[in-house]
Protein backbone atom coordinates (compact mmCIF):
# COMPACT_ATOMS: atom_id res chain seq x y z
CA UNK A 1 -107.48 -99.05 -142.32
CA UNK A 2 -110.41 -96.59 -143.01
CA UNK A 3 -111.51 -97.04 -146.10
CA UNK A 4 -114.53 -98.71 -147.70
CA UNK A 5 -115.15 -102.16 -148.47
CA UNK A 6 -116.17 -103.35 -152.13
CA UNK A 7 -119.31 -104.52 -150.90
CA UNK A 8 -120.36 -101.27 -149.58
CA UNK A 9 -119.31 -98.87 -152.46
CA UNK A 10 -121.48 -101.10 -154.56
CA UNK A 11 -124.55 -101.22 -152.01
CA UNK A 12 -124.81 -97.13 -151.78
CA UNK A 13 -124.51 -97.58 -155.57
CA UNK A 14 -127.60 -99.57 -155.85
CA UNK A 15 -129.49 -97.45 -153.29
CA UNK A 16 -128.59 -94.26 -155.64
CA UNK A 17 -129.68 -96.14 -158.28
CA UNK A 18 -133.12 -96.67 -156.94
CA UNK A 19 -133.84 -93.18 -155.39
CA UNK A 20 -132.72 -91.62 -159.09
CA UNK A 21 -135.04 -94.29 -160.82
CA UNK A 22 -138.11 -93.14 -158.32
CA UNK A 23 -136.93 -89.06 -159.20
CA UNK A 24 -137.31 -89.55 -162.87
CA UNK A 25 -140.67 -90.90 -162.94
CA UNK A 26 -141.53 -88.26 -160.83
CA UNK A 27 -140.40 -85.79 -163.22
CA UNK A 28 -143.22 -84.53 -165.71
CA UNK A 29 -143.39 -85.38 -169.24
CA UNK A 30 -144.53 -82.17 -171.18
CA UNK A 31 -144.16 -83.29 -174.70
CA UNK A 32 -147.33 -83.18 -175.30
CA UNK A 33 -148.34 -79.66 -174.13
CA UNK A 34 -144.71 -78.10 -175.65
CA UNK A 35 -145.60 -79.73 -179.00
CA UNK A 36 -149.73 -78.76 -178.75
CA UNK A 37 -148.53 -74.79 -177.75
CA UNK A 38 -146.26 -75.16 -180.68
CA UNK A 39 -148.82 -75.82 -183.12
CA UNK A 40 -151.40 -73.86 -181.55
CA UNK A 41 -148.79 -70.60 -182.47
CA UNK A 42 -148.30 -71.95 -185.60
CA UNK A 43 -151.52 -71.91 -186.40
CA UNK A 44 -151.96 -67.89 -184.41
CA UNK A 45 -149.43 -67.09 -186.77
CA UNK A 46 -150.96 -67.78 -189.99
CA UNK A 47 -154.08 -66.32 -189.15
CA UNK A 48 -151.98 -62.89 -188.46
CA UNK A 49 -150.23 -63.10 -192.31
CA UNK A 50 -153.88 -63.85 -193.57
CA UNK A 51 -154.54 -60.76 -191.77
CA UNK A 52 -152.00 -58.55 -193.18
CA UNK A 53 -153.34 -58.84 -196.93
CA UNK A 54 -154.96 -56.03 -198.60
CA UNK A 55 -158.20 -56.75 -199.86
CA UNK A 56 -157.84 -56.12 -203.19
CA UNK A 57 -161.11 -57.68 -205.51
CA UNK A 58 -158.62 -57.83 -208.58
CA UNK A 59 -155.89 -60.16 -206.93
CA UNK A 60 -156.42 -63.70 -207.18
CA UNK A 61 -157.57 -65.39 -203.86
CA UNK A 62 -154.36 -66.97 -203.23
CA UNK A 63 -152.83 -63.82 -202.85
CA UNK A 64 -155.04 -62.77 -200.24
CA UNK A 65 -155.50 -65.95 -197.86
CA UNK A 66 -152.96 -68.04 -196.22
CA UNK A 67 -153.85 -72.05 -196.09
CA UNK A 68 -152.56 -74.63 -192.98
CA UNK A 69 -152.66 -78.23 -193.99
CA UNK A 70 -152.21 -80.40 -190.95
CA UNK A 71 -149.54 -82.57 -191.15
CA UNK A 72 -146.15 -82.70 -189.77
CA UNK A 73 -144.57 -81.70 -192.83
CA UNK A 74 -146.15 -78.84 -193.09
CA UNK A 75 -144.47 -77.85 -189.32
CA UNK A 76 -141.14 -79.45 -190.97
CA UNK A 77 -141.34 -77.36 -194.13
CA UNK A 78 -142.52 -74.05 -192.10
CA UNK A 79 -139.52 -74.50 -189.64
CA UNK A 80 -136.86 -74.39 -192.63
CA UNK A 81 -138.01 -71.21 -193.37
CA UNK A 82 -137.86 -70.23 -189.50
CA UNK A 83 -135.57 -69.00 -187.06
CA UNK A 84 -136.69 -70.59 -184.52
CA UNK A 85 -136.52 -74.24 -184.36
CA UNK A 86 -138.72 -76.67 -182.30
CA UNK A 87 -137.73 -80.24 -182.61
CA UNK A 88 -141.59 -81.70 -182.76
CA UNK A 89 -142.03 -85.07 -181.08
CA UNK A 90 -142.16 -88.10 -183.72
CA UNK A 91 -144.80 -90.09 -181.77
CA UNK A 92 -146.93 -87.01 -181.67
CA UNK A 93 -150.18 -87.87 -183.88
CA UNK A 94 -152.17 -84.75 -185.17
CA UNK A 95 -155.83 -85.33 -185.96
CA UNK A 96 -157.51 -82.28 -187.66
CA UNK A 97 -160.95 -82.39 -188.37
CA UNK A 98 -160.62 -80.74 -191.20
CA UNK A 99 -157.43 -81.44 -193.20
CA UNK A 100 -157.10 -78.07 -194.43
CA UNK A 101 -158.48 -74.73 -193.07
CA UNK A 102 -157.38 -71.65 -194.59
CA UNK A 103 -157.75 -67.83 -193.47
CA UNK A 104 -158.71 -64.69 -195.63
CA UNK A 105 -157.78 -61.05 -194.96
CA UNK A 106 -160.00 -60.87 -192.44
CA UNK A 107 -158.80 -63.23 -190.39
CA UNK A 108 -161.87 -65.94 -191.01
CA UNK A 109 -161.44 -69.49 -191.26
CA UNK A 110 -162.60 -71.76 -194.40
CA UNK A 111 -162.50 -74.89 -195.25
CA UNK A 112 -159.98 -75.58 -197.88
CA UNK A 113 -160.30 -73.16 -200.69
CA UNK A 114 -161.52 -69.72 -200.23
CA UNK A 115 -163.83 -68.42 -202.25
CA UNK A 116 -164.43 -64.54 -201.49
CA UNK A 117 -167.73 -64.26 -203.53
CA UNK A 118 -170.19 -67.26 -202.77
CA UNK A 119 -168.23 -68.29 -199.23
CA UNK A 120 -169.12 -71.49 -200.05
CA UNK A 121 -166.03 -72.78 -197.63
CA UNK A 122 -166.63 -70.34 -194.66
CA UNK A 123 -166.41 -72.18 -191.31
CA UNK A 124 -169.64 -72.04 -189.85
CA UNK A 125 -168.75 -74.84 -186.88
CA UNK A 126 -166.07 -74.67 -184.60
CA UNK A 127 -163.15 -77.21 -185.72
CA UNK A 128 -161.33 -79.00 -183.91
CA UNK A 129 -157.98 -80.61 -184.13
CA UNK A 130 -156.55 -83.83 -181.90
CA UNK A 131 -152.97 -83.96 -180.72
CA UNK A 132 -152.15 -87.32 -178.99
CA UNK A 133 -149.35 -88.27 -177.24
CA UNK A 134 -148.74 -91.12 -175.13
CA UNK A 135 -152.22 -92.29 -175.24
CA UNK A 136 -153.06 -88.48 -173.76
CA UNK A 137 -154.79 -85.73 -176.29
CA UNK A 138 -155.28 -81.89 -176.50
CA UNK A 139 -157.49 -79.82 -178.62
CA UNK A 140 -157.21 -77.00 -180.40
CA UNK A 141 -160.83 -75.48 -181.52
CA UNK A 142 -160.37 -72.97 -184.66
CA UNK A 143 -163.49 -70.96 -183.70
CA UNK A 144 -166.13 -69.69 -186.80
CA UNK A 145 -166.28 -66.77 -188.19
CA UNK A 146 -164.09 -64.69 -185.81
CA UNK A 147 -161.06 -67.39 -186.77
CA UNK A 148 -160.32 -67.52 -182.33
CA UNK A 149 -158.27 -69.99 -181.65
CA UNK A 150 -158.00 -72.10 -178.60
CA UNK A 151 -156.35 -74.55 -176.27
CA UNK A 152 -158.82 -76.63 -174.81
């Protein structure tokens, strides 16, 4: 007969197994740079609806400023009201170094509150915040006074 034994079916079995086990670690594992470029265009587009408000000195500075506190609820809670939907990673960790920044009509970026008169809040240093993953990290820097933003 020509067929093939028991023996061997299970043998080129085990030698598929192997090569596919060697493929997959040889795949890439982008979470972390998918999750960091989803932030990081989270973040671009909040500074652009800051940007869109009129200054008007009579409206109350929460009308004119748009505030990102980092956590991932606040991605969860900004994707319900989203088309688009990311599913972030669960074992990503974000570390801001500031907790809250927040951007005014123009585009610059404060620390917490904004206060349009004194500036008390105004970023004046470049700040940064941590995404880990997998014991790897990105940055993003949120840049003073011109609000840039980038991957680093």
């Amino acid at each position: 007969m020509k067929a093939f034994t028991l023996i061997e079916l299970i043998f080129v079995i085990v030698i598929v197994g192997i090569i596919s086990m060697g493929a997959l670690n040889a795949i890439p594992d982008n979470t972390l740079k998918n999750n960091t470029h989803y932030i990081y265009s989270k973040i671009l587009e909040k500074k652009a609806n800051a940007l869109g408000f009129i200054a008007n000195m009579d409206n109350e500075d929460e009308n004119r400023t748009v505030c990102i506190t980092f956590t991932k609820d606040w991605l969860k809670q900004d994707e319900k009201l989203s088309k688009v939907k990311f599913d972030l990673s669960n074992r990503i960790e974000i570390t801001p170094q500031h907790k809250t920044i927040c951007f005014d009509y123009l585009s610059r970026p404060h620390k917490g509150k904004v206060d349009l008169i004194k500036f008390d809040n105004l970023l004046y240093n470049s700040s940064e915040i941590n995404i880990s993953y997998n014991k790897k990290q990105e940055t993003i820097i949120i840049y003073p006074m011109t609000g840039d933003i980038q991957i680093k």
